[in-house]
Protein backbone atom coordinates (compact mmCIF):
# COMPACT_ATOMS: atom_id res chain seq x y z
CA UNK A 1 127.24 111.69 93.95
CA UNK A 2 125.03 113.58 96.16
CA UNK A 3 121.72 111.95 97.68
CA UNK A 4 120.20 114.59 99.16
CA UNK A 5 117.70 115.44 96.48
CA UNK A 6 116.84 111.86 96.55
CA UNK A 7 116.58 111.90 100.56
CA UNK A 8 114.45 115.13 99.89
CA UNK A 9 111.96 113.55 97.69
CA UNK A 10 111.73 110.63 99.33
CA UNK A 11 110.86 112.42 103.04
CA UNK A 12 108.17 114.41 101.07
CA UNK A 13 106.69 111.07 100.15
CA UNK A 14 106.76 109.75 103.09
CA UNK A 15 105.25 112.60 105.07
CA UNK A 16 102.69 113.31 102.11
CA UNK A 17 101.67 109.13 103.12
CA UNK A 18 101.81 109.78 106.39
CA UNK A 19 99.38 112.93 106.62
CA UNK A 20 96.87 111.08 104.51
CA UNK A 21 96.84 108.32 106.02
CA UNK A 22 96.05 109.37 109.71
CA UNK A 23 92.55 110.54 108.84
CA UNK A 24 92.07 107.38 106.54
CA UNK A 25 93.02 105.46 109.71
CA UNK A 26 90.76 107.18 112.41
CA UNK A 27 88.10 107.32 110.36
CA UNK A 28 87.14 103.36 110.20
CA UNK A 29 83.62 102.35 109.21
CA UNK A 30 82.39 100.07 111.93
CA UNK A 31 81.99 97.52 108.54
CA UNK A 32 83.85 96.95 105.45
CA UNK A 33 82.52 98.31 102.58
CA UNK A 34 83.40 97.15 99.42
CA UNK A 35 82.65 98.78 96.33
CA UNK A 36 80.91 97.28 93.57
CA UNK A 37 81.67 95.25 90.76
CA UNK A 38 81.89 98.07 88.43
CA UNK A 39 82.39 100.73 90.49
CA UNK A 40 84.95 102.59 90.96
CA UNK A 41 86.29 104.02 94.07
CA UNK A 42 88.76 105.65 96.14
CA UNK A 43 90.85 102.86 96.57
CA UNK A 44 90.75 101.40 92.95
CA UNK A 45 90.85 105.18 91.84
CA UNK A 46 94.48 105.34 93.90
CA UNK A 47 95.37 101.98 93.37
CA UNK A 48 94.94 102.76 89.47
CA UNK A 49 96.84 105.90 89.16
CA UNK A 50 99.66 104.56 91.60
CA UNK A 51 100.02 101.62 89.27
CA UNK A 52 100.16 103.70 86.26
CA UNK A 53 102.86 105.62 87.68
CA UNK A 54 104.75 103.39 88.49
CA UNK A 55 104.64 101.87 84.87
CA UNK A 56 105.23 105.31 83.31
CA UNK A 57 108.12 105.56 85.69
CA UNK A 58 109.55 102.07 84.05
CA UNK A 59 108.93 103.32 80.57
CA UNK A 60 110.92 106.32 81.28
CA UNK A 61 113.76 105.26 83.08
CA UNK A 62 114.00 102.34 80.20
CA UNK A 63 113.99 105.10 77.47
CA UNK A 64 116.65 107.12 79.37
CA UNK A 65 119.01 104.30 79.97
CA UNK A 66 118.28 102.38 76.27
CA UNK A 67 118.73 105.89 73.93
CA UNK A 68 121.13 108.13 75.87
CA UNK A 69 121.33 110.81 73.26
CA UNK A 70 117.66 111.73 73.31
CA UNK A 71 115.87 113.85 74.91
CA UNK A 72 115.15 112.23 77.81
CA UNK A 73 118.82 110.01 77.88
CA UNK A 74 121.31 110.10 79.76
CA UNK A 75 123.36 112.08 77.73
CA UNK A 76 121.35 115.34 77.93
CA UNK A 77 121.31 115.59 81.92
CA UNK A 78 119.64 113.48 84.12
CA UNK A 79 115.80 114.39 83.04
CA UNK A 80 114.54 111.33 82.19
CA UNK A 81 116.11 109.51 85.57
CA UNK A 82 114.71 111.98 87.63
CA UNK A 83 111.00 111.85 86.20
CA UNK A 84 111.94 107.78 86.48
CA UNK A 85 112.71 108.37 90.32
CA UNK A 86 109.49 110.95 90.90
CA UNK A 87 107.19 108.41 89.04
CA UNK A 88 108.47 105.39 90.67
CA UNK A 89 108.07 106.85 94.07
CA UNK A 90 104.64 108.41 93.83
CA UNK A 91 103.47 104.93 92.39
CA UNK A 92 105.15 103.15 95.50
CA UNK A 93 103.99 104.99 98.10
CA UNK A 94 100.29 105.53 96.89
CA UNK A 95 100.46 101.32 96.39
CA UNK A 96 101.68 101.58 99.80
CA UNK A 97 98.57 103.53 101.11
CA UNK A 98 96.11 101.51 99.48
CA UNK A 99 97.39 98.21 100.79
CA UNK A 100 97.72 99.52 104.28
CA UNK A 101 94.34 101.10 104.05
CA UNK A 102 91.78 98.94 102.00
CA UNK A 103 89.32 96.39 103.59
CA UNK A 104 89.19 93.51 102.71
CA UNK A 105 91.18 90.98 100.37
CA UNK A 106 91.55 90.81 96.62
CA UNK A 107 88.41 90.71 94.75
CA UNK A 108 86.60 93.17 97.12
CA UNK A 109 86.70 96.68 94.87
CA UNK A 110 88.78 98.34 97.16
CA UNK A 111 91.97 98.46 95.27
CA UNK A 112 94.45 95.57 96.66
CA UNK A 113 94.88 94.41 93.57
CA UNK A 114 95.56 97.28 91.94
CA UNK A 115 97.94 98.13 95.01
CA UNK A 116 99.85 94.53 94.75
CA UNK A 117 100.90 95.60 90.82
CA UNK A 118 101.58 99.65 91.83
CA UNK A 119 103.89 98.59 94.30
CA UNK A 120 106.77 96.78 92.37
CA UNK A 121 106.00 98.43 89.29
CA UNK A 122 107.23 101.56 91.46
CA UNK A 123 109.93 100.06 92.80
CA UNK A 124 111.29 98.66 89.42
CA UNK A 125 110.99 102.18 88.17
CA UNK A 126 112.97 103.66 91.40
CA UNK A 127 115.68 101.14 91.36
CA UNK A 128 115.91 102.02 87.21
CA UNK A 129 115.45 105.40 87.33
CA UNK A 130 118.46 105.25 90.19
CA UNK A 131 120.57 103.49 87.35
CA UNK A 132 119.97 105.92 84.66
CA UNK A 133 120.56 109.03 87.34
CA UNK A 134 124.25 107.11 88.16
CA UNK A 135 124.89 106.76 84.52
CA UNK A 136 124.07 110.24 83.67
CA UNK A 137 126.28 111.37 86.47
CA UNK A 138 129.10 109.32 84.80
CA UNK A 139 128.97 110.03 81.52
CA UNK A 140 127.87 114.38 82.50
């Protein structure tokens, strides 16, 4: 079993956090702002979609591992585990980059919430989606 696509992905993530981050970083407001109560900005906007990924990546690698003789099972090539493992990992790492980055605590509109559910949601789907890719590699 080979992990260098894995590896692969992964360093792309991380970079991809990394390079966003640094302007995110140097470019501090000399105050917190948070946003509104029913606004909705970059952080909730990240926060959001990371979270949502991360759920979609569960969802996937679920369906690949419970039905392995559909489309996206495990007994068709390793598809669904893959999209699982991409989800998961987007989801993580933009979690990652809102928690690291927003001001403030929970309840400020800036996405730590949102962050705090993204981040194991995209984890769950990694460590899945890593369990469906090993099964499909068994069974291929």
């Amino acid at each position: 079993m080979s992990l260098r696509p894995l590896a692969t992905v992964l360093a792309a993530v991380l970079l991809a956090g990394v390079g966003l981050a640094g302007p995110a970083v140097a470019d501090t407001p000399v105050q917190p702002v948070a946003a509104g109560a029913y606004g909705f900005g970059p952080g909730r906007l990240g926060a959001s979609v990371g979270a949502l990924l991360g759920l979609a990546g569960v969802g996937l690698a679920w369906r690949a591992l419970a039905r392995p003789a559909g489309r996206l099972g495990t007994g068709t090539g390793p598809l669904g585990a893959r999209l699982a493992l991409g989800a998961g990992l987007i989801g993580t790492a933009l979690g990652g980059l809102v928690a690291a980055t927003a001001d403030g605590g929970l309840g400020t509109g800036n996405g730590r919430g949102g962050a705090y559910v993204a981040l194991p949601a995209g984890l769950a789907a990694v460590a899945l989606g890593a369990l469906a890719l090993a099964r499909s590699r068994r069974t291929g």
